[in-house]
C-alpha atoms as a PDB file:
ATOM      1  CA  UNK A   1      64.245  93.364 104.121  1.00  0.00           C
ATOM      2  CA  UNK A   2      66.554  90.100 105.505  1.00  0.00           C
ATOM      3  CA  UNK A   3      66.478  86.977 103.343  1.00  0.00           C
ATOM      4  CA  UNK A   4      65.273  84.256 104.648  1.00  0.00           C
ATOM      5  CA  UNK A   5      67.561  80.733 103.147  1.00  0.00           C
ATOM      6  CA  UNK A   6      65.388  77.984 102.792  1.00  0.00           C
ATOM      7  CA  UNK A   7      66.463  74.828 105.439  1.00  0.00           C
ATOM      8  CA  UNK A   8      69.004  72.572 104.812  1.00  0.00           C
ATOM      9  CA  UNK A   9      68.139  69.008 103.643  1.00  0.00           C
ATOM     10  CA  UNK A  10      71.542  67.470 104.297  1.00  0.00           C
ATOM     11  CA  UNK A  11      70.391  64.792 107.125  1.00  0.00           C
ATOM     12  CA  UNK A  12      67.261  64.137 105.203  1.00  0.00           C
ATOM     13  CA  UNK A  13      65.847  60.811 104.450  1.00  0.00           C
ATOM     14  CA  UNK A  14      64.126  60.418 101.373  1.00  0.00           C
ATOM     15  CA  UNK A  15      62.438  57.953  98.375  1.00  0.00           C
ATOM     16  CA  UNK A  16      63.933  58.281  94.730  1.00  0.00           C
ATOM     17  CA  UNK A  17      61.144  58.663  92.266  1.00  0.00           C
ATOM     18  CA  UNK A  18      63.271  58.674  89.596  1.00  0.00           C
ATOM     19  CA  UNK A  19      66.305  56.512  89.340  1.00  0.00           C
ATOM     20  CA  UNK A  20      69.985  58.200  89.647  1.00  0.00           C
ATOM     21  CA  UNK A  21      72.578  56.971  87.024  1.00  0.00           C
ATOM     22  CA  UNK A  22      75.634  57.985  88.693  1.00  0.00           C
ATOM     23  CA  UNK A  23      77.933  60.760  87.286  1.00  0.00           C
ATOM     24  CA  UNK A  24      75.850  59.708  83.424  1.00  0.00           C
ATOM     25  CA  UNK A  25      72.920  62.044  85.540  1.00  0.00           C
ATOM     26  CA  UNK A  26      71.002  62.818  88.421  1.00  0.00           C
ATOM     27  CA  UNK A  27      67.698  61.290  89.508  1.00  0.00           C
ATOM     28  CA  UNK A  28      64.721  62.871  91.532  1.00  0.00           C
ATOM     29  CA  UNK A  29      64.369  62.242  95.226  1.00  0.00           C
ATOM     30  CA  UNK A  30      61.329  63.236  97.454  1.00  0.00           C
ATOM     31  CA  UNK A  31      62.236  64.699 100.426  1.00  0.00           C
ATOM     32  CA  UNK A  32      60.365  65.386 103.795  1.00  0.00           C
ATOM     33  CA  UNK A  33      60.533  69.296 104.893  1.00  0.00           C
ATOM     34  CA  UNK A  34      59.196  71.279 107.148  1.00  0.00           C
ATOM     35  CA  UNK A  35      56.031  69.569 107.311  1.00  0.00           C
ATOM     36  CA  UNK A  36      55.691  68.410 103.630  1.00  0.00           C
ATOM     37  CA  UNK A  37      57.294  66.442 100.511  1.00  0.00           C
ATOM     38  CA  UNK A  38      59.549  68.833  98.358  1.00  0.00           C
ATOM     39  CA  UNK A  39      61.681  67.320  95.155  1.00  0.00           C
ATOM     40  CA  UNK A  40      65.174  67.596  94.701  1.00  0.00           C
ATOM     41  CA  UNK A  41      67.570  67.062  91.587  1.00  0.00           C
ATOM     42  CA  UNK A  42      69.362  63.409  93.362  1.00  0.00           C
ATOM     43  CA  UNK A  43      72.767  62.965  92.279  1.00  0.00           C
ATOM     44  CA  UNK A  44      74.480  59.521  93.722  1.00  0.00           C
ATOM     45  CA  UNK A  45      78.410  57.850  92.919  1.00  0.00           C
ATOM     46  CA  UNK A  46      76.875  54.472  91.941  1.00  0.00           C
ATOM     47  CA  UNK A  47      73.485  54.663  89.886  1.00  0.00           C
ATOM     48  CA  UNK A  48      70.460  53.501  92.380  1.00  0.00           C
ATOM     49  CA  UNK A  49      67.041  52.373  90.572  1.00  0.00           C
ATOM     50  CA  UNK A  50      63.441  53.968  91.736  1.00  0.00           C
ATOM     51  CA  UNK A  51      61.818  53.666  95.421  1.00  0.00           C
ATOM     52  CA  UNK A  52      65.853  53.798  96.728  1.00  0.00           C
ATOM     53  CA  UNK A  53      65.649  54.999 100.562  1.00  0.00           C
ATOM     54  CA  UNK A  54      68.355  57.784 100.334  1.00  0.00           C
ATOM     55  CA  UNK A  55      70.094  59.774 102.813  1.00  0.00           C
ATOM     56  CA  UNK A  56      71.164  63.375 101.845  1.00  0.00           C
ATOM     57  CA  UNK A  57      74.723  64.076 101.946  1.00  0.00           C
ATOM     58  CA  UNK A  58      75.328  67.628 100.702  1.00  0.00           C
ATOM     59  CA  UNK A  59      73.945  70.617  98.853  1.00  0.00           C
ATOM     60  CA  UNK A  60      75.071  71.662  95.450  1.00  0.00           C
ATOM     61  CA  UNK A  61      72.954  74.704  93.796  1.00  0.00           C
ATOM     62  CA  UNK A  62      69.574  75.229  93.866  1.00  0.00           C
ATOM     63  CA  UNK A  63      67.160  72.198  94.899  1.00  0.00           C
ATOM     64  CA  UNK A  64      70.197  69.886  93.733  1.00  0.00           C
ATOM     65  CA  UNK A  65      71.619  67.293  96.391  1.00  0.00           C
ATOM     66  CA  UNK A  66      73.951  64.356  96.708  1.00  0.00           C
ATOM     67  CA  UNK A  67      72.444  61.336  97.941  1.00  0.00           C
ATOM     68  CA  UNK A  68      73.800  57.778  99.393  1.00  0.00           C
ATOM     69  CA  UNK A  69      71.854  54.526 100.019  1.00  0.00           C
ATOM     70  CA  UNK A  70      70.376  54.374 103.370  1.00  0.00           C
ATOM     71  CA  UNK A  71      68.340  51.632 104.990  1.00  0.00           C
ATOM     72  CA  UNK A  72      66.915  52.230 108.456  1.00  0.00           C
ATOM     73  CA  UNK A  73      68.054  50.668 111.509  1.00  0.00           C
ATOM     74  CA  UNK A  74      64.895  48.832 113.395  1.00  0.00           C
ATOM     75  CA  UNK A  75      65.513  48.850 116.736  1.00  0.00           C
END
């Protein structure tokens, strides 16, 4: 039987819900998927506190991304 790979996330917008401290550890972001909220491990160059808007920017391993600030453009 095939394998079906879960989607990526890289593209994502999400909300920390636990602060990141930079390459001292990662943080927890939510994530909007397919319909839901999933959690990811949220690692980030510069620490970022809780409630962070955060844009994905790769994959690592398993539910484990890298994350940059991100603040929405209202147009």
């Amino acid at each position: 039987m095939p394998r079906v790979s879960a989607p990526s996330v890289i593209g994502c917008v999400g909300s920390l819900v636990v602060a990141t401290r930079g390459s001292a550890g990662p943080g927890e972001v939510l994530v909007s998927v397919g319909g839901g909220r999933e959690a990811y491990l949220a690692w980030s160059d510069e620490p970022l506190p809780k409630d962070t808007m955060v844009l994905v920017i790769d994959e690592r391993e398993t539910r484990t991304v890298d994350v940059t600030p991100w603040t929405a453009l209202d147009l």
